[in-house]
Structure formats: structure tokens, C-alpha cells
Protein backbone atom coordinates (compact mmCIF):
# COMPACT_ATOMS: atom_id res chain seq x y z
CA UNK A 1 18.01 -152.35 175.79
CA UNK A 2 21.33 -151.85 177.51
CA UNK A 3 23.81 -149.19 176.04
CA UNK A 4 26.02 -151.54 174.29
CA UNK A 5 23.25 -153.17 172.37
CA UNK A 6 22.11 -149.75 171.43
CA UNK A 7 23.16 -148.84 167.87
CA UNK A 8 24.63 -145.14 167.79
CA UNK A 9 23.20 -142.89 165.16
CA UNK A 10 25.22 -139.84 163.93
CA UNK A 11 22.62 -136.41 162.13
CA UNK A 12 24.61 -135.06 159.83
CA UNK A 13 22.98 -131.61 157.92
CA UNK A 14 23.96 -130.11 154.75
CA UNK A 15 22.80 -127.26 152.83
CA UNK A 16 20.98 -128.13 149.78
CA UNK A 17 21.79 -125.00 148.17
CA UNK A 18 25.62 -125.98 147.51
CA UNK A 19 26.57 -127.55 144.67
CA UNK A 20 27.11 -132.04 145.42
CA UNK A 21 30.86 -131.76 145.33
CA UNK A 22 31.03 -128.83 147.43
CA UNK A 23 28.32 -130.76 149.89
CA UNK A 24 29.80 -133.68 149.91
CA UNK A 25 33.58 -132.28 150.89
CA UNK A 26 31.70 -130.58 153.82
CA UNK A 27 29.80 -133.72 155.36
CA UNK A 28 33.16 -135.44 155.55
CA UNK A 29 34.32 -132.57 157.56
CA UNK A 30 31.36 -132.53 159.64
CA UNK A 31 30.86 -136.42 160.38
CA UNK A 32 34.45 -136.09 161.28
CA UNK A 33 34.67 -133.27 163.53
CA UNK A 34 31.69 -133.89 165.35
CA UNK A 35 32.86 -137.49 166.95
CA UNK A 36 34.25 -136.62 169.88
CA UNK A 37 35.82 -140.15 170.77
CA UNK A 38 36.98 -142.83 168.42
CA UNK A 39 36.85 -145.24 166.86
CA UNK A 40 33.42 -145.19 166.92
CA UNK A 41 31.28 -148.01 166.68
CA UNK A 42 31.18 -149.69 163.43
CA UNK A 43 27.15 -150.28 163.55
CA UNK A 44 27.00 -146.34 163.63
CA UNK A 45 24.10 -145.68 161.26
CA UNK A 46 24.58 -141.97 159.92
CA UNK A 47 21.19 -139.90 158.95
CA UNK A 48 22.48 -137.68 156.41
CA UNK A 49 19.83 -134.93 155.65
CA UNK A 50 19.21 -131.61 153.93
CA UNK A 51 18.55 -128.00 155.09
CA UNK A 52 17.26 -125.54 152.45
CA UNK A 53 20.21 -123.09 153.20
CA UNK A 54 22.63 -121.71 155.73
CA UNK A 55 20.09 -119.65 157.95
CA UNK A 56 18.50 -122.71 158.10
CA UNK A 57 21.92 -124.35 159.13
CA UNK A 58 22.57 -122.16 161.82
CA UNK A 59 19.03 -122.13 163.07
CA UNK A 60 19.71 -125.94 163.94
CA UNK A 61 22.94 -125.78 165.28
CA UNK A 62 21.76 -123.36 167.91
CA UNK A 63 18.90 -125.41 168.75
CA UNK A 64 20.92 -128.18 169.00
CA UNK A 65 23.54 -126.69 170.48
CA UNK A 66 21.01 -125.24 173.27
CA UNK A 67 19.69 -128.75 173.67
CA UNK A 68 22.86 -129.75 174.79
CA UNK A 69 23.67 -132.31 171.43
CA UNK A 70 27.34 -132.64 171.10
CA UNK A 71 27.43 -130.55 167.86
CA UNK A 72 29.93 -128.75 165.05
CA UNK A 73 29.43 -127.07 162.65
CA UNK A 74 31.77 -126.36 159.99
CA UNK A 75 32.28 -122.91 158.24
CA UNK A 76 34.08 -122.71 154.88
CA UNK A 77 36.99 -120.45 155.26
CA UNK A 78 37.98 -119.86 151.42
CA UNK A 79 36.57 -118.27 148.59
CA UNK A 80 34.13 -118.11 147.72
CA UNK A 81 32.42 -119.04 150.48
CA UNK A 82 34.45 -116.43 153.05
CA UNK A 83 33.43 -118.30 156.35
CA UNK A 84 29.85 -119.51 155.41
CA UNK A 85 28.53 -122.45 157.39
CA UNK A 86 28.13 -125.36 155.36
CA UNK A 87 26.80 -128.55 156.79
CA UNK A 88 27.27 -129.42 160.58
CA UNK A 89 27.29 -133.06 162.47
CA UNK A 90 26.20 -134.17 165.94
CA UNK A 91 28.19 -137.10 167.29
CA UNK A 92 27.17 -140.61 167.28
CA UNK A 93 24.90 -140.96 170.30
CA UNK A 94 22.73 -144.03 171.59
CA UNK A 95 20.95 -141.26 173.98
CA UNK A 96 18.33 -138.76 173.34
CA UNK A 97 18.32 -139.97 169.82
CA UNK A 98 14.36 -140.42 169.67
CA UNK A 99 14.14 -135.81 171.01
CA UNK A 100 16.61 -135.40 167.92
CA UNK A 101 14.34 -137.15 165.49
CA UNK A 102 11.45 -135.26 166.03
CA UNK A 103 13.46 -132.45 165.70
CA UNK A 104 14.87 -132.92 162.82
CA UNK A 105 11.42 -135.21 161.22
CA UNK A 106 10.56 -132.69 158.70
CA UNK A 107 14.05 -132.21 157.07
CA UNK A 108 14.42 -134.54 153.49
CA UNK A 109 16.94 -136.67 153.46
CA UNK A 110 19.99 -136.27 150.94
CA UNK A 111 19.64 -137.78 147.83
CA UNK A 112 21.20 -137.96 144.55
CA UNK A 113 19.52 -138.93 141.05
């Protein structure tokens, strides 16, 4: 498959222990600040998944970030969260996509009931 059939796929982690609103403000900032050129491509399919907390959080972003993924994370300034990390994104990528799953295989996937 040549790299413009290839779709891109952007991760996208958030801590489950944050309440939805508060989750949901934060993977907008992290699907955002993670693509690193735009626009991106419109097939982009975005895995949006959960991590139990923010030690987990971090955990992954250095992993990632040691890995060499093109990764952000994004760290609540204001109260009452005081510079907490709160969900982070990798880019959209067509590459290395396959390593990242089976990194990331065990983490649920976000859903609201």
C-alpha cells in the first residue's frame, strides 16, 4: 500500500478519572495540539481511548515520547487541576501505526452510556 492510500490514524488518551466534560474539553486540546501539519487528511480515523489516571498518562507519554511518536500532552493549568496532565494525542500517522497498537492494545476505549 503506498502512503497516500494509507489511512492516517490519530491515539488520543484521556484519563478516565476526570469527570466527561472535563475529558472531553481536554481531547479537543490534545487532538489539536498534537497535529503537527494541517489540514490533515479527512479519512483520519481517531482511536480515542482511556487511561485509569494521570500516572498512567504520563507513563505513556514517556514511552511514546522515547519511541520517537510525535506526541503532546496537555497539562491543565487552572484550578483545580494546578498543572495536572490530562489526556495527551499523537499525530495522525500512516507509519509505525501497527508498534503503537500493541502498545496501547490493552487500554479500553472511551465510551459513554
Amino acid at each position: 500500500m503506498s502512503e497516500e492510500t494509507k489511512v492516517p490514524t490519530q491515539y488520543i488518551l484521556v484519563r478516565k478519572d476526570l469527570p466527561i466534560h472535563t475529558q472531553m474539553v481536554n481531547v479537543g486540546h490534545a487532538g489539536g495540539e498534537s497535529v503537527r501539519v494541517a489540514p490533515i487528511d479527512k479519512r483520519t480515523r481517531i482511536r480515542l481511548l482511556w487511561v485509569e489516571n494521570e500516572e498512567e498518562l504520563k507513563k505513556f507519554y514517556d514511552t511514546m515520547l522515547e519511541k520517537g511518536y510525535p506526541v503532546d500532552i496537555v497539562n491543565e493549568p487552572d484550578e483545580p487541576y494546578n498543572g495536572a496532565a490530562m489526556a495527551l494525542g499523537c499525530g495522525p500517522m500512516t507509519e509505525r501505526v501497527s508498534a503503537l497498537s500493541k502498545l496501547l492494545y490493552h487500554l479500553k476505549p472511551v465510551r459513554f452510556e
